[in-house]
PDB file of N, CA and C in Angstrom:
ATOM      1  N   UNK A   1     -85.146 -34.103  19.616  1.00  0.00           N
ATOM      2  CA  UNK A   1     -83.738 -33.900  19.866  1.00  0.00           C
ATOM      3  C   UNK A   1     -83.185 -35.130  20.584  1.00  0.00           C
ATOM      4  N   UNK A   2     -82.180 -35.351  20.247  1.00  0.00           N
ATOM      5  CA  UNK A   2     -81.521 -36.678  21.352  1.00  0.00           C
ATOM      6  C   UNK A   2     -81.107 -36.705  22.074  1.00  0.00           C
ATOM      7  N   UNK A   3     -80.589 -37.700  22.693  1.00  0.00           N
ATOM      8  CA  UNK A   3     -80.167 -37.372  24.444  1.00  0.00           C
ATOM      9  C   UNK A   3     -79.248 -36.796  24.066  1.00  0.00           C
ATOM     10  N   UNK A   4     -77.636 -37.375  23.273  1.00  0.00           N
ATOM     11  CA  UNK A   4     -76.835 -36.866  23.105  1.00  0.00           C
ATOM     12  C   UNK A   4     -76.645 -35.088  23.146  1.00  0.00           C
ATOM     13  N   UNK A   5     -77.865 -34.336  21.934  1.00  0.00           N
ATOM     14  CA  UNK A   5     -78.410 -33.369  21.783  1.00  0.00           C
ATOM     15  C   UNK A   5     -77.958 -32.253  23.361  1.00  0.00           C
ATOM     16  N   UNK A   6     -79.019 -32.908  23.929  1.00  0.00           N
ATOM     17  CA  UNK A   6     -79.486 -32.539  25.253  1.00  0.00           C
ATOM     18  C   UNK A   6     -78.337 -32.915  26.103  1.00  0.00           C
ATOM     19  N   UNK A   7     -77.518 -33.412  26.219  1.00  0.00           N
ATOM     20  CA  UNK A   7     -76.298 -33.295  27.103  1.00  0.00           C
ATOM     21  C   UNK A   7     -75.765 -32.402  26.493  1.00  0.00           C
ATOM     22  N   UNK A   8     -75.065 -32.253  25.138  1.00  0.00           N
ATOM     23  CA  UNK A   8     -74.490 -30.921  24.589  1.00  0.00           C
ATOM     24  C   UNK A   8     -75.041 -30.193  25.441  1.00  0.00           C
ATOM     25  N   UNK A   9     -76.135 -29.292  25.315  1.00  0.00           N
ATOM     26  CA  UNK A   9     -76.541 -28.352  25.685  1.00  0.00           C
ATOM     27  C   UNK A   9     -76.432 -28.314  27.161  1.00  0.00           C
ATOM     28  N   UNK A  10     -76.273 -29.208  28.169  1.00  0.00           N
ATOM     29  CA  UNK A  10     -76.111 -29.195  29.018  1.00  0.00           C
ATOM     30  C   UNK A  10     -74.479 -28.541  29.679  1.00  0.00           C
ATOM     31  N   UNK A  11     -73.979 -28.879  28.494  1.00  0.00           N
ATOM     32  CA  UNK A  11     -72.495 -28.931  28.929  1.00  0.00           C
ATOM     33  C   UNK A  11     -72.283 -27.451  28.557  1.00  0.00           C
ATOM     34  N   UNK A  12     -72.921 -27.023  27.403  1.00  0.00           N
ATOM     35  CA  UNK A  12     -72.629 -25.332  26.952  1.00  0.00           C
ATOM     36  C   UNK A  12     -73.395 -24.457  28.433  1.00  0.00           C
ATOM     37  N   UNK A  13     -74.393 -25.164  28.468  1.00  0.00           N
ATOM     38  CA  UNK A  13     -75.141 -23.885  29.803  1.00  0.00           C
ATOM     39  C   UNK A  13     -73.623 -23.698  31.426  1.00  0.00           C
ATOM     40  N   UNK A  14     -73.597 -24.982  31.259  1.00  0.00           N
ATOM     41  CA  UNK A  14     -72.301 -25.188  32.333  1.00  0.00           C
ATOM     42  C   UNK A  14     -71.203 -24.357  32.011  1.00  0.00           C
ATOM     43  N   UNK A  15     -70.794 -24.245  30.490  1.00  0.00           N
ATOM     44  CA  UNK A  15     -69.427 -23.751  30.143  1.00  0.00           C
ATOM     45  C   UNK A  15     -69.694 -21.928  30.266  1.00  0.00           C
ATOM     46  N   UNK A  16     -71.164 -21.281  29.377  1.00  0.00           N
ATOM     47  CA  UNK A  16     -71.763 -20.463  29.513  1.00  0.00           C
ATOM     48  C   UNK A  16     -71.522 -19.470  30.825  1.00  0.00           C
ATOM     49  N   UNK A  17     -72.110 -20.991  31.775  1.00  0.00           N
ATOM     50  CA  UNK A  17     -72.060 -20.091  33.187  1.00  0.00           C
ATOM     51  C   UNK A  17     -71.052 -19.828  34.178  1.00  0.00           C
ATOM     52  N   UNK A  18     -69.992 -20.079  33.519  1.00  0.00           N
ATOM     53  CA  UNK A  18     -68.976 -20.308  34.136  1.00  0.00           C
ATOM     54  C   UNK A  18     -68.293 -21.559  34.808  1.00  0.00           C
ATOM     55  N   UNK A  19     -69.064 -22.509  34.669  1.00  0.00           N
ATOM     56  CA  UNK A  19     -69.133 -23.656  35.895  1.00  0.00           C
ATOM     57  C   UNK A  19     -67.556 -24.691  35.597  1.00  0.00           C
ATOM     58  N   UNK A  20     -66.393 -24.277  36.600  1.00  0.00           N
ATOM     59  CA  UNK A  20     -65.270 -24.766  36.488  1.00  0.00           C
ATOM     60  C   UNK A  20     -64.739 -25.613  36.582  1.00  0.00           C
ATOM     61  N   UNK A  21     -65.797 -26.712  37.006  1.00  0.00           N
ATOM     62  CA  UNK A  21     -65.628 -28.131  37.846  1.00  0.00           C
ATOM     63  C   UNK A  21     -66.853 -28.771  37.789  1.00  0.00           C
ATOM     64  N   UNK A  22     -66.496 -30.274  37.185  1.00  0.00           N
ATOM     65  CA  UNK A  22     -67.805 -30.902  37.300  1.00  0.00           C
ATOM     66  C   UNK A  22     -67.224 -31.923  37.812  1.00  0.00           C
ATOM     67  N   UNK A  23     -67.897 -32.793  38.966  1.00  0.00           N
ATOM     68  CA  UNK A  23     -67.437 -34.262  39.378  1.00  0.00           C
ATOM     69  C   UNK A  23     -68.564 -35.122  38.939  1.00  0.00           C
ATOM     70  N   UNK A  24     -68.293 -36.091  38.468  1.00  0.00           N
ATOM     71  CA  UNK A  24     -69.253 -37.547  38.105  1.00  0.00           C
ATOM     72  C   UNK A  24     -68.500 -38.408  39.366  1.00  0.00           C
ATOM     73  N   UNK A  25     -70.212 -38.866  40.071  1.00  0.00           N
ATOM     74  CA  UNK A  25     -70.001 -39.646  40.666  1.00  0.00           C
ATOM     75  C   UNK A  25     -70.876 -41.345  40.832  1.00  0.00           C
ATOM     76  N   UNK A  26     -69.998 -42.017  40.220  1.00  0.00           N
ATOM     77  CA  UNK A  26     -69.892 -43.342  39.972  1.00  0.00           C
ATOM     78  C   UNK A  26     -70.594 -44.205  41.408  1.00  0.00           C
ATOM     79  N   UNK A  27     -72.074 -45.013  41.823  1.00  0.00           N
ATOM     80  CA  UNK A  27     -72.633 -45.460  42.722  1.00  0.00           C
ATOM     81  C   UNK A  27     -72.026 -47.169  42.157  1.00  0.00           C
ATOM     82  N   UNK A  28     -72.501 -47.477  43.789  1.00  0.00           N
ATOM     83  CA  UNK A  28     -72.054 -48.896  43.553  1.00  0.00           C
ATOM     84  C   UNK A  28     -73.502 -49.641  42.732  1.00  0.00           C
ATOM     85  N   UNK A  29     -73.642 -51.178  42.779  1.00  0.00           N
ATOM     86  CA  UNK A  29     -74.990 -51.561  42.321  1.00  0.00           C
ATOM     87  C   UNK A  29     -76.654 -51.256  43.169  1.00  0.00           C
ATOM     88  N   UNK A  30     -76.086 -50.381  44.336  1.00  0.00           N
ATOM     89  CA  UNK A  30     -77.650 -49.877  45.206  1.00  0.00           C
ATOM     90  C   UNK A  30     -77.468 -48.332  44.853  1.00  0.00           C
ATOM     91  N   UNK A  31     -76.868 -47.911  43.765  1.00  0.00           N
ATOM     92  CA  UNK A  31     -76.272 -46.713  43.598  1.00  0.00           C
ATOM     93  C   UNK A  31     -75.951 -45.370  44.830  1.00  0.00           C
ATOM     94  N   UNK A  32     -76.040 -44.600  45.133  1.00  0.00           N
ATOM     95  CA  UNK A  32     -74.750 -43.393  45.870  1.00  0.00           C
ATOM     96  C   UNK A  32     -75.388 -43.238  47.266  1.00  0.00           C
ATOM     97  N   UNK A  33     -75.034 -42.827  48.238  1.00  0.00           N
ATOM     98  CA  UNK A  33     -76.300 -42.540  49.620  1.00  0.00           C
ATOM     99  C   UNK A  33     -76.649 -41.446  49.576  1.00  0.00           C
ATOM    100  N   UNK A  34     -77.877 -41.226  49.925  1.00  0.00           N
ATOM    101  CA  UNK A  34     -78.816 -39.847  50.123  1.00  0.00           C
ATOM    102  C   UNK A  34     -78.228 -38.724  50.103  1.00  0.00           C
ATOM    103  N   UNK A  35     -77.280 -38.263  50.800  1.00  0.00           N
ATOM    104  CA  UNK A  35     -76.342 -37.607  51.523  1.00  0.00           C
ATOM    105  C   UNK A  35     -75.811 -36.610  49.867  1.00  0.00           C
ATOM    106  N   UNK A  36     -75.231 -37.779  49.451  1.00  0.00           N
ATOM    107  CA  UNK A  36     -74.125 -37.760  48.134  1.00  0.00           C
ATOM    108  C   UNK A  36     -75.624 -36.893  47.130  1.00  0.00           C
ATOM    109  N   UNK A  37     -76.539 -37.731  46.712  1.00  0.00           N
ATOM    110  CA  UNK A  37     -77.610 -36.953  46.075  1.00  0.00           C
ATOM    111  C   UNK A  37     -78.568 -35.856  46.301  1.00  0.00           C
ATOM    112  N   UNK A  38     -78.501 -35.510  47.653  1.00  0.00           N
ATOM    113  CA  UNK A  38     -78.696 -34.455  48.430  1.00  0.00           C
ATOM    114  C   UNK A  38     -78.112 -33.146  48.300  1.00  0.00           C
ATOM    115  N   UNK A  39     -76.851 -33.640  48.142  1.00  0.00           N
ATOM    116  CA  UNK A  39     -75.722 -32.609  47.638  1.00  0.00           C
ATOM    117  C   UNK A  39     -75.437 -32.019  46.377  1.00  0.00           C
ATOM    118  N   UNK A  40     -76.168 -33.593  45.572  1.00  0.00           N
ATOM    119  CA  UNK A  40     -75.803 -32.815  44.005  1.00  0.00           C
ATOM    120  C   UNK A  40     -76.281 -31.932  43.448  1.00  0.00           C
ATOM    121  N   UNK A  41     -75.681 -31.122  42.667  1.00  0.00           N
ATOM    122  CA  UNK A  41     -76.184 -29.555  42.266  1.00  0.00           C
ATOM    123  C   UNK A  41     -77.202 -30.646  40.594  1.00  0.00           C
ATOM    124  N   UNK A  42     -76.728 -31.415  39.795  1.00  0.00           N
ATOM    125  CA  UNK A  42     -77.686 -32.295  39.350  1.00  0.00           C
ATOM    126  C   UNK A  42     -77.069 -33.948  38.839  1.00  0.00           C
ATOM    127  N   UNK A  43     -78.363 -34.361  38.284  1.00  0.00           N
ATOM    128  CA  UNK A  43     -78.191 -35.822  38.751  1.00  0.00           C
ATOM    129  C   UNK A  43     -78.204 -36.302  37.240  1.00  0.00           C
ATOM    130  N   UNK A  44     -77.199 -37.120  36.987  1.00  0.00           N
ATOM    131  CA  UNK A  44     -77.578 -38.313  35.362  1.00  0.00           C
ATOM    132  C   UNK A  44     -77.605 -39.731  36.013  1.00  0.00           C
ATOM    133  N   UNK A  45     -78.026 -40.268  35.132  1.00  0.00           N
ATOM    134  CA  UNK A  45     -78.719 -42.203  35.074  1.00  0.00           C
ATOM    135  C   UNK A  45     -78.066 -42.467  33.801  1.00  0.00           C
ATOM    136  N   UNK A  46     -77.428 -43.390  33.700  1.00  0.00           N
ATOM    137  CA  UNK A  46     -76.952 -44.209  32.039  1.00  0.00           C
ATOM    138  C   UNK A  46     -77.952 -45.209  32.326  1.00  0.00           C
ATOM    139  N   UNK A  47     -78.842 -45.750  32.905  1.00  0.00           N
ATOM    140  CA  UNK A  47     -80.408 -46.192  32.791  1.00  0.00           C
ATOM    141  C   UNK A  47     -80.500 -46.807  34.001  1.00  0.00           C
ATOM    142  N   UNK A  48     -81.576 -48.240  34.172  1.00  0.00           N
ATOM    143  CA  UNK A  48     -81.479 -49.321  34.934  1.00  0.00           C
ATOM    144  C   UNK A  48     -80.933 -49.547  35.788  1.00  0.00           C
ATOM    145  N   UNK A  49     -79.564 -50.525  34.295  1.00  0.00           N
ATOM    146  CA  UNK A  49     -79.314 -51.607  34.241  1.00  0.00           C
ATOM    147  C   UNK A  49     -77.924 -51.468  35.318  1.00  0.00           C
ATOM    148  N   UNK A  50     -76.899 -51.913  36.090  1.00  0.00           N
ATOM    149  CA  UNK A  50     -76.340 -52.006  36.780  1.00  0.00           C
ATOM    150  C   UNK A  50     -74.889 -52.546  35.917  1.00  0.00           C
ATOM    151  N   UNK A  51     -73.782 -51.353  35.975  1.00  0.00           N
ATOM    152  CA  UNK A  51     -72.322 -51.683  34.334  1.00  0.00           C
ATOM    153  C   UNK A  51     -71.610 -51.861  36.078  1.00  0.00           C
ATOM    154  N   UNK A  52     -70.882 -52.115  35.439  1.00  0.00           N
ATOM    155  CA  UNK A  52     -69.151 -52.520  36.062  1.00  0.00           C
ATOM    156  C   UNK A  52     -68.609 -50.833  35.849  1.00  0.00           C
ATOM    157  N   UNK A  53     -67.728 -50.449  37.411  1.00  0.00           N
ATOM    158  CA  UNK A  53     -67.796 -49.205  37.238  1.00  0.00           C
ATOM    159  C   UNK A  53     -66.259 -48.480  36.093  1.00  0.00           C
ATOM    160  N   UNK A  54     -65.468 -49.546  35.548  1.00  0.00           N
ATOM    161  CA  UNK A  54     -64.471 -49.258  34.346  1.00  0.00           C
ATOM    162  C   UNK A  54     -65.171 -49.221  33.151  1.00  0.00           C
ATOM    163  N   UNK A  55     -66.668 -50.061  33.047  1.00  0.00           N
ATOM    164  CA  UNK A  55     -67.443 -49.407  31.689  1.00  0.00           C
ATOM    165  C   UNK A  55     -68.319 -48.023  31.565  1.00  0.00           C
ATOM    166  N   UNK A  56     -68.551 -47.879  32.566  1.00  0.00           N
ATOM    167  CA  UNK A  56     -69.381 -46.750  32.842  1.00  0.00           C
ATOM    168  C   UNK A  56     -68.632 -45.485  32.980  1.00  0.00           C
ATOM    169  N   UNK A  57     -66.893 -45.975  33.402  1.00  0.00           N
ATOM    170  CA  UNK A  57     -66.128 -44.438  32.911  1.00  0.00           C
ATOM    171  C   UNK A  57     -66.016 -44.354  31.835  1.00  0.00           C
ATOM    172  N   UNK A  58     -65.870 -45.458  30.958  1.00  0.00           N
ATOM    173  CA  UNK A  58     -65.486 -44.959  29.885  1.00  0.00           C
ATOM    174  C   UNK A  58     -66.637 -44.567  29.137  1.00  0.00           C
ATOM    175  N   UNK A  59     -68.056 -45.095  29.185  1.00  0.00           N
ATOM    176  CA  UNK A  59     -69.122 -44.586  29.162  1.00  0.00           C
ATOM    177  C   UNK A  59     -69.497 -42.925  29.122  1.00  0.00           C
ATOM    178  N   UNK A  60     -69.250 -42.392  30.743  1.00  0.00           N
ATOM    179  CA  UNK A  60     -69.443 -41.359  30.730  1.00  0.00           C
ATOM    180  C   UNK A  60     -67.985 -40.469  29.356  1.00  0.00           C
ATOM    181  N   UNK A  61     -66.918 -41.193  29.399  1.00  0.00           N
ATOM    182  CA  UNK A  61     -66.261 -40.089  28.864  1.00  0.00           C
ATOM    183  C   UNK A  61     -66.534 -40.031  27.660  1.00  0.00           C
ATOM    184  N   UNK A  62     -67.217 -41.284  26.735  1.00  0.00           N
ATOM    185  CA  UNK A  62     -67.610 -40.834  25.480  1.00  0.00           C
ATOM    186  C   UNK A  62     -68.562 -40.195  25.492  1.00  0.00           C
ATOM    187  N   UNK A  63     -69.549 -40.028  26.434  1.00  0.00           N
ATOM    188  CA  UNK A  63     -71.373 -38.713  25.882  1.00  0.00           C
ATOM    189  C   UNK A  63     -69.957 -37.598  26.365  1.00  0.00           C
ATOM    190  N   UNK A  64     -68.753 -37.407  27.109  1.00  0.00           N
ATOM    191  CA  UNK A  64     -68.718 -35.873  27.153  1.00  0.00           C
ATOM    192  C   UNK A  64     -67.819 -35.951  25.722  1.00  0.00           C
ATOM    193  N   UNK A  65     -66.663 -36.749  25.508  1.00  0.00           N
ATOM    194  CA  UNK A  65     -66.506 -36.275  24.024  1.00  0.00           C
ATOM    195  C   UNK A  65     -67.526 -35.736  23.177  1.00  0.00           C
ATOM    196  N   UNK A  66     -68.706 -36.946  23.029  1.00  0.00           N
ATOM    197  CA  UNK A  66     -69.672 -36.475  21.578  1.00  0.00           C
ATOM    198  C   UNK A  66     -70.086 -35.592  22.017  1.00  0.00           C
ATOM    199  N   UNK A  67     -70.467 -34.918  23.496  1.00  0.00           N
ATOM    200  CA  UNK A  67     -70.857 -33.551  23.620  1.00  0.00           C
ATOM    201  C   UNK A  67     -70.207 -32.706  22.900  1.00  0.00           C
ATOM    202  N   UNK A  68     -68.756 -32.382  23.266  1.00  0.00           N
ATOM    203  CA  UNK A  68     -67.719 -31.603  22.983  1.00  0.00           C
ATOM    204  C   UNK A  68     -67.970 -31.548  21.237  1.00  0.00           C
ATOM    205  N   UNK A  69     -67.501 -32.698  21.147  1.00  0.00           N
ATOM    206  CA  UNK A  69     -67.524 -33.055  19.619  1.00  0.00           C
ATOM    207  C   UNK A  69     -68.954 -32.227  18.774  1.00  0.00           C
ATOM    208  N   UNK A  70     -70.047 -32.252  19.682  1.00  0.00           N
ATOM    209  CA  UNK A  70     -70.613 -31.481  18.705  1.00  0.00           C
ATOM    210  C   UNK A  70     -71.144 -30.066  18.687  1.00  0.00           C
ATOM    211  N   UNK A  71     -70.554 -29.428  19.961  1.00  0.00           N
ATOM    212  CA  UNK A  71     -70.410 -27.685  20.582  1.00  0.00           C
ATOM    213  C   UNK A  71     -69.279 -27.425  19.611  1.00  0.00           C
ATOM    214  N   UNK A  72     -68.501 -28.178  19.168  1.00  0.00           N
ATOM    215  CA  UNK A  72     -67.285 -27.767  18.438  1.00  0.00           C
ATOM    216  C   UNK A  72     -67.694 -27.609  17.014  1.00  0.00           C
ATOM    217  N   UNK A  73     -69.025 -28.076  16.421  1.00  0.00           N
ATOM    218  CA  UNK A  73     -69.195 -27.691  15.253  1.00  0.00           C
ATOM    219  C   UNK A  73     -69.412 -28.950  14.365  1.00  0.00           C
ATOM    220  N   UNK A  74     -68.557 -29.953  14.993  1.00  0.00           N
ATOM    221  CA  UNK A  74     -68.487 -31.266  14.148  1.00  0.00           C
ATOM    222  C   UNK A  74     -69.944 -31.800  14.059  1.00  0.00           C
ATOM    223  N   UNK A  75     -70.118 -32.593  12.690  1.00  0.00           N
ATOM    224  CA  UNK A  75     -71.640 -33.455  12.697  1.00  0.00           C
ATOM    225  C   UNK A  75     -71.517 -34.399  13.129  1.00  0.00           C
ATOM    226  N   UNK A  76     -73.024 -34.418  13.792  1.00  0.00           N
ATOM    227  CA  UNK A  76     -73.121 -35.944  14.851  1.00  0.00           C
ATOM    228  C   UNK A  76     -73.677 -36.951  14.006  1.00  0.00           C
ATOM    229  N   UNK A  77     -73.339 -38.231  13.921  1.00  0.00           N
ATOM    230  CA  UNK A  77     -73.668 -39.506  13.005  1.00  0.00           C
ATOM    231  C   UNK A  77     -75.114 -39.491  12.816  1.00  0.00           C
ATOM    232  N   UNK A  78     -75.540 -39.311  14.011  1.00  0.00           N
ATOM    233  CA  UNK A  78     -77.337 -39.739  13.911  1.00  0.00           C
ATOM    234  C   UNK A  78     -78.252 -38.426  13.292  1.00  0.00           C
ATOM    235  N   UNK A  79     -77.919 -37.431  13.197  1.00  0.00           N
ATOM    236  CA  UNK A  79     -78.451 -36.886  12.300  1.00  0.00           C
ATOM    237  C   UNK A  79     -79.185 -37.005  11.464  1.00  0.00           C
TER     238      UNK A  79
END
C-alpha cells in the first residue's frame, strides 16, 4: 500500500472518529521542542531533508487533497 494509501486511511479513522480539528505543525530546521511533541496526539515527517516552510505547506496540503481525493472515490495515478 502507499504512503499516500496510508494517510487516506489515516484521515478516514480521524473523520470516523469524530476528530474536528487537526493542527499541522511546521518545525524550524532543528525541527519543534519536546514540549510541542510531547503534546502531540500524533506525529508525520515529509523525511530528512530540511524544505523552506512555504514548500512544505503546500506540501502538506497536497497529501491532504490526494487523501481526500481518494476517500472520495476518485482513482489515484499510481495505481
Amino acid at each position: 500500500m502507499t504512503a499516500t494509501k496510508l494517510r487516506a486511511e489515516k484521515l478516514a479513522r480521524w473523520r470516523d472518529d469524530g476528530v474536528g480539528c487537526a493542527t499541522f505543525w511546521v518545525g524550524g530546521a532543528d525541527g519543534v521542542s519536546q514540549s510541542v511533541k510531547d503534546n502531540a496526539d500524533e506525529k508525520l515527517a515529509l523525511g530528512r531533508q530540511t524544505w523552506p516552510h512555504r514548500l512544505v505547506r503546500v506540501m502538506i496540503s497536497e497529501q491532504i487533497y490526494r487523501a481526500v481525493t481518494i476517500l472520495s472515490g476518485n482513482p489515484y495515478h499510481r495505481d
